[in-house]
N, C-alpha and C. Protein backbone atom coordinates (compact mmCIF):
# COMPACT_ATOMS: atom_id res chain seq x y z
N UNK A 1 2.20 0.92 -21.94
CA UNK A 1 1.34 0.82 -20.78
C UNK A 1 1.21 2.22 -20.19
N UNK A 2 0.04 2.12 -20.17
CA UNK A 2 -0.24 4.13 -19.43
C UNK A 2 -1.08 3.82 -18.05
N UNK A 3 -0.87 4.31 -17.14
CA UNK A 3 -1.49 4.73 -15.94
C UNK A 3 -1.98 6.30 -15.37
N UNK A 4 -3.50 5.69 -15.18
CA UNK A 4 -4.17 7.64 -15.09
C UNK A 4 -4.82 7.41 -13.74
N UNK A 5 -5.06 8.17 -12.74
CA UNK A 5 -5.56 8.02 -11.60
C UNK A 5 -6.71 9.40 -11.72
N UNK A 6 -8.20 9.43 -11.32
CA UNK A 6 -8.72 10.18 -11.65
C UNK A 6 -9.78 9.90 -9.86
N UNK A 7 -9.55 11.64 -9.00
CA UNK A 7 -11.22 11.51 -7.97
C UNK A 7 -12.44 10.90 -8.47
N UNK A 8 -12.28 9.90 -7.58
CA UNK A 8 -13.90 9.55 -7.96
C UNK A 8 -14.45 10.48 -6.36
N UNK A 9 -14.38 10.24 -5.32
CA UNK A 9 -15.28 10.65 -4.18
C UNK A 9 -14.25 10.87 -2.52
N UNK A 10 -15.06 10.73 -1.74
CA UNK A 10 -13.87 10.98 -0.64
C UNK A 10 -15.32 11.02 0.87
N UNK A 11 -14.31 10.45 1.82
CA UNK A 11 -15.24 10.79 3.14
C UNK A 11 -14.30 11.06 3.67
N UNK A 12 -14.75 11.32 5.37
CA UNK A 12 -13.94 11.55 6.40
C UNK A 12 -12.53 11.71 6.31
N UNK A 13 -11.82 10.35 6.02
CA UNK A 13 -10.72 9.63 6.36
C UNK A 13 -10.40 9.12 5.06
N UNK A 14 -11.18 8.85 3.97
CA UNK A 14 -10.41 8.44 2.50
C UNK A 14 -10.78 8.86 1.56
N UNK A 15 -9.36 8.91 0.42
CA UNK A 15 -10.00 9.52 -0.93
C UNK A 15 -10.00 8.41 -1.77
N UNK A 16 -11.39 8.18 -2.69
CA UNK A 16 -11.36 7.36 -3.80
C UNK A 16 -10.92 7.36 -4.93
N UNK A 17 -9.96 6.69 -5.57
CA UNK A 17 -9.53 6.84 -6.75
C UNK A 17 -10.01 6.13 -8.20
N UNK A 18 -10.27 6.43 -9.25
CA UNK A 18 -10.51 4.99 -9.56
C UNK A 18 -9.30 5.12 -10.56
N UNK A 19 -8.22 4.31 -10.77
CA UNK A 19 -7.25 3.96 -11.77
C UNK A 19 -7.36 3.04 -12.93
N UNK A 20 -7.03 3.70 -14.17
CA UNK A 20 -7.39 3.09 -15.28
C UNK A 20 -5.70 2.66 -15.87
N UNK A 21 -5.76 1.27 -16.21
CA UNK A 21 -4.33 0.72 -16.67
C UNK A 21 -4.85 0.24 -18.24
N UNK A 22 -3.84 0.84 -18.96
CA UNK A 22 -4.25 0.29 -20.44
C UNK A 22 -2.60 -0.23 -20.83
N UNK A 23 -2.88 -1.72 -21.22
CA UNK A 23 -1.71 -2.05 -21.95
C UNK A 23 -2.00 -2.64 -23.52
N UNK A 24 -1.14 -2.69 -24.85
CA UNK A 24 -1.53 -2.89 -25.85
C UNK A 24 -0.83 -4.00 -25.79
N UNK A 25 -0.44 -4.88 -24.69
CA UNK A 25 0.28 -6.04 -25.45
C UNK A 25 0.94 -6.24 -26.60
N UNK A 26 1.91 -5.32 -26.64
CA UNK A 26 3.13 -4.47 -27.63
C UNK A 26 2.24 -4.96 -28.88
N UNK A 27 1.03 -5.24 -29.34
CA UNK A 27 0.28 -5.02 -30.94
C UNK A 27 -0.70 -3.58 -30.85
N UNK A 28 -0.37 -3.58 -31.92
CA UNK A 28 -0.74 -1.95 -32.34
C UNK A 28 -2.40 -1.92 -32.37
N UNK A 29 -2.92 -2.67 -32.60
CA UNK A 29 -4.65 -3.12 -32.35
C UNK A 29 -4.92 -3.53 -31.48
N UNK A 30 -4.37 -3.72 -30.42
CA UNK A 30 -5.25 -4.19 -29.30
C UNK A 30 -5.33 -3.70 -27.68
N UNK A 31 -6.00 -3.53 -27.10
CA UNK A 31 -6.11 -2.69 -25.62
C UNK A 31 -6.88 -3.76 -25.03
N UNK A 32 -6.32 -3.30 -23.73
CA UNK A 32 -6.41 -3.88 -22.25
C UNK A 32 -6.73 -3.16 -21.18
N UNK A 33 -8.02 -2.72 -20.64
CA UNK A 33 -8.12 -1.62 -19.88
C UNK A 33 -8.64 -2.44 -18.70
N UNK A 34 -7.71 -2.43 -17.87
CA UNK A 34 -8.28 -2.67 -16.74
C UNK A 34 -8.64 -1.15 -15.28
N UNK A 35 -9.58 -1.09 -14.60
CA UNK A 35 -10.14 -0.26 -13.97
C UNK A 35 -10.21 -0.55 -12.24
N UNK A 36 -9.22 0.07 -11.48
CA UNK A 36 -9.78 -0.07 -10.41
C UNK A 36 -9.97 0.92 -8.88
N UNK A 37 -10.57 0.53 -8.10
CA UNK A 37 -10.98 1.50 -7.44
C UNK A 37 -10.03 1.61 -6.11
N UNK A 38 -9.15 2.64 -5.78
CA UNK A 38 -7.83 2.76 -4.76
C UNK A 38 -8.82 3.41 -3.65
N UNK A 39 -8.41 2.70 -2.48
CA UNK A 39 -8.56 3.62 -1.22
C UNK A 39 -7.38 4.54 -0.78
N UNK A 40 -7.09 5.44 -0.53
CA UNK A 40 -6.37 6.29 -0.06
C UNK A 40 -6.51 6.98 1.36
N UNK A 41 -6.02 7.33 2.47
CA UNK A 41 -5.57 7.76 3.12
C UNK A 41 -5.52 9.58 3.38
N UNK A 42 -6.20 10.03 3.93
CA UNK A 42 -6.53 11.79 3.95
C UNK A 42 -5.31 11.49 4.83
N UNK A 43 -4.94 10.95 5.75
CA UNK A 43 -4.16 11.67 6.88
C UNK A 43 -2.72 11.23 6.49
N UNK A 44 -2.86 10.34 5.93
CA UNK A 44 -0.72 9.78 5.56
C UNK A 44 -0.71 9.72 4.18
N UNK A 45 -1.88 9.97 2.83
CA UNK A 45 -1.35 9.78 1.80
C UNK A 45 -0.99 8.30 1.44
N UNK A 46 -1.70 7.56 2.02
CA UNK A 46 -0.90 6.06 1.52
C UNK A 46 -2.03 5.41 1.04
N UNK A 47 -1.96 4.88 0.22
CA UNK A 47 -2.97 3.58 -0.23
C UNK A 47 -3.41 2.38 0.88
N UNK A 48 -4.62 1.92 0.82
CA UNK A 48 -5.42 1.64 2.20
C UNK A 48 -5.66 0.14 1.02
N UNK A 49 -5.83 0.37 0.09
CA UNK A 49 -5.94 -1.27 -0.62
C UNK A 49 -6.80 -0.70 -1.61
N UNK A 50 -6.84 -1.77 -2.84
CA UNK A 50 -7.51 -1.34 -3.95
C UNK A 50 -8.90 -2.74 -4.07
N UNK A 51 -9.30 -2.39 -5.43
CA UNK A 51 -10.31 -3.32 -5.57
C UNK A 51 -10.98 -3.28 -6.76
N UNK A 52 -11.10 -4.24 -7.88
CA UNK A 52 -11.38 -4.64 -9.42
C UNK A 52 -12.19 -3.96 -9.59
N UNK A 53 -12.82 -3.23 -10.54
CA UNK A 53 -14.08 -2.78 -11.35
C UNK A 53 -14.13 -3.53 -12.53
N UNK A 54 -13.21 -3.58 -13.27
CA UNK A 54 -13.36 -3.99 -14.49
C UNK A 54 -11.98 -4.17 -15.57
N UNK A 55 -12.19 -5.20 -16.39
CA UNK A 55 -11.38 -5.30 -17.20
C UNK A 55 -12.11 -5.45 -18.47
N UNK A 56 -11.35 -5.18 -19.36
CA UNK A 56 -12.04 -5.30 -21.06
C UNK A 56 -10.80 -5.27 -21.80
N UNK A 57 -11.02 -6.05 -22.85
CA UNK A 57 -9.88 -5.87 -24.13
C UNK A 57 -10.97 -5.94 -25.16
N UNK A 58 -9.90 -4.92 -26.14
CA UNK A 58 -10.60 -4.57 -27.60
C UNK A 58 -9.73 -5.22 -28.42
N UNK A 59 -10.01 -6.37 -29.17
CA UNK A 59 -9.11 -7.07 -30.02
C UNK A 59 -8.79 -6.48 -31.41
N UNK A 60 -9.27 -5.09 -31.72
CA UNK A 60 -9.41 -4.43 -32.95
C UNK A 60 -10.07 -4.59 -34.21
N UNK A 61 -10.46 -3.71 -35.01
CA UNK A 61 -11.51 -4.25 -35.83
C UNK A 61 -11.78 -5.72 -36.82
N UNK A 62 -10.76 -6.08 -36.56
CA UNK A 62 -9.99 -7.48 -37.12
C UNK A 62 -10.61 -8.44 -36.08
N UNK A 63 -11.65 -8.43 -34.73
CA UNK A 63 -11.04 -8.71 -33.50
C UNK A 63 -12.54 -9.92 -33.87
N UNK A 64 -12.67 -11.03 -33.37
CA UNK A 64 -14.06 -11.40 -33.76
C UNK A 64 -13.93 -12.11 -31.64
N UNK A 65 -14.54 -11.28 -30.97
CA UNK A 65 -15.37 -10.53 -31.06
C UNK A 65 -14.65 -9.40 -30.73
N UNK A 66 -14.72 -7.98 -31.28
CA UNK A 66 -14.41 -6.74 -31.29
C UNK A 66 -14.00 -6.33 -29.69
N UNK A 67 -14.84 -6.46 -28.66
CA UNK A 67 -14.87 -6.51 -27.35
C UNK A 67 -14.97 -7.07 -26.48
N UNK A 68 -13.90 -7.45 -25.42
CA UNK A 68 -14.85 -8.36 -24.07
C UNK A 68 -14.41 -8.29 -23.26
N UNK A 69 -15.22 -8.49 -22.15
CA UNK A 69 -15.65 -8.39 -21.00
C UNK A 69 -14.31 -9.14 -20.32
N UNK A 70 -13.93 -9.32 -19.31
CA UNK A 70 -12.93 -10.41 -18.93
C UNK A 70 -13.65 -10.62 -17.46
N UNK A 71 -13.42 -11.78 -17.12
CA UNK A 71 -13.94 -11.99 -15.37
C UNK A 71 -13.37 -11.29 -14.50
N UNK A 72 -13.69 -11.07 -13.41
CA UNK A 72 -12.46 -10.58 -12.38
C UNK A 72 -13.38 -11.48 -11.10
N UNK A 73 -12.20 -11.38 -10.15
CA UNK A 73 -12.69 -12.29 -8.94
C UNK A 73 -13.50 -10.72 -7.80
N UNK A 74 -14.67 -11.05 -7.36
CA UNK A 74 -15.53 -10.07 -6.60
C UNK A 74 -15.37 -8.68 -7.26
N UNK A 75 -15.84 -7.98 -8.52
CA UNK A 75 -15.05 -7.05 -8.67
C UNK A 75 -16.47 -5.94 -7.39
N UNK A 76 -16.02 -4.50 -8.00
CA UNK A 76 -16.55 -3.68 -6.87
C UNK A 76 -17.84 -2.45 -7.90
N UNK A 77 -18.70 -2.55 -7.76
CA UNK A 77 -19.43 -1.20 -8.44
C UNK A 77 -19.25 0.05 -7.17
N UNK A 78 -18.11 1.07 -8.07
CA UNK A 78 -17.47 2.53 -6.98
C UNK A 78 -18.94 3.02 -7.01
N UNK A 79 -20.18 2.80 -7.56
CA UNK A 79 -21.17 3.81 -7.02
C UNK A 79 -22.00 3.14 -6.01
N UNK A 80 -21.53 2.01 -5.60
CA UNK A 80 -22.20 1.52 -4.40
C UNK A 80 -21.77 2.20 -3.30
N UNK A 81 -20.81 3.31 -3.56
CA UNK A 81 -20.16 3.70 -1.83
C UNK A 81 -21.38 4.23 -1.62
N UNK A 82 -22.22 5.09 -2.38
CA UNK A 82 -23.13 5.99 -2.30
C UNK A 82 -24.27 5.11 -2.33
N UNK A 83 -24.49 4.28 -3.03
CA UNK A 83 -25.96 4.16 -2.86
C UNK A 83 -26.07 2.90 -1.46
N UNK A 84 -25.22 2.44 -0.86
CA UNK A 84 -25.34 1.42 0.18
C UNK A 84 -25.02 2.40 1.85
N UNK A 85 -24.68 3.75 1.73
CA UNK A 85 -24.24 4.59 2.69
C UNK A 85 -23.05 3.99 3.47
N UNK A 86 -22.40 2.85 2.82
CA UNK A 86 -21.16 2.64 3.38
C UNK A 86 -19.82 2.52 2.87
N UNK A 87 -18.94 2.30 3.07
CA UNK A 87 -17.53 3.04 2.48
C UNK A 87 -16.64 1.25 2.40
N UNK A 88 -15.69 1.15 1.80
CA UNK A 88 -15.30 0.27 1.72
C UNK A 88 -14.05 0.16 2.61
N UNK A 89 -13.20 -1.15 3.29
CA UNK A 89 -12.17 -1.08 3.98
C UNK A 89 -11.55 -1.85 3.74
N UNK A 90 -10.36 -1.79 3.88
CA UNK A 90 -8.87 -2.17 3.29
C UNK A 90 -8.85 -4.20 3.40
């Protein structure tokens, strides 16, 4: 299981993260990437709450179907901070 945290954006008062979690479910063919978007905190550094983008598993070329999608409950599109001019809250 690997965890990567990468800037997506930032206002005033928070920085956006979006965090990518990949687990192989200890088989050597298969991934689990789930994606989500962290609020953070400019003034204390603390996480303000997170929120789903996405999940996918690749069942490997063996995989019928190769890729999919998985549900998530409300997930979030991170480029709506920008295109709706409003920011998300905890």
């Amino acid at each position: 299981m690997t965890v990567e945290d990468a800037l997506f954006a930032r206002n005033v008062d928070t920085l956006f993260l979006l965090r990518t979690i990949t687990d192989n479910h200890r088989l050597h063919m298969v991934r689990q990437t789930d994606t989500l978007l962290i609020h953070r905190s400019l003034a204390g550094g603390d996480d303000r709450g997170f929120r789903g983008v996405a999940r996918v598993i690749d069942f490997g070329p063996d995989g019928a179907p190769r890729v999919e999608t998985l549900p998530l409950q409300d997930p979030v599109n991170p480029y709506d901070l920008f295109c709706r001019g409003r920011c998300l809250t905890a």
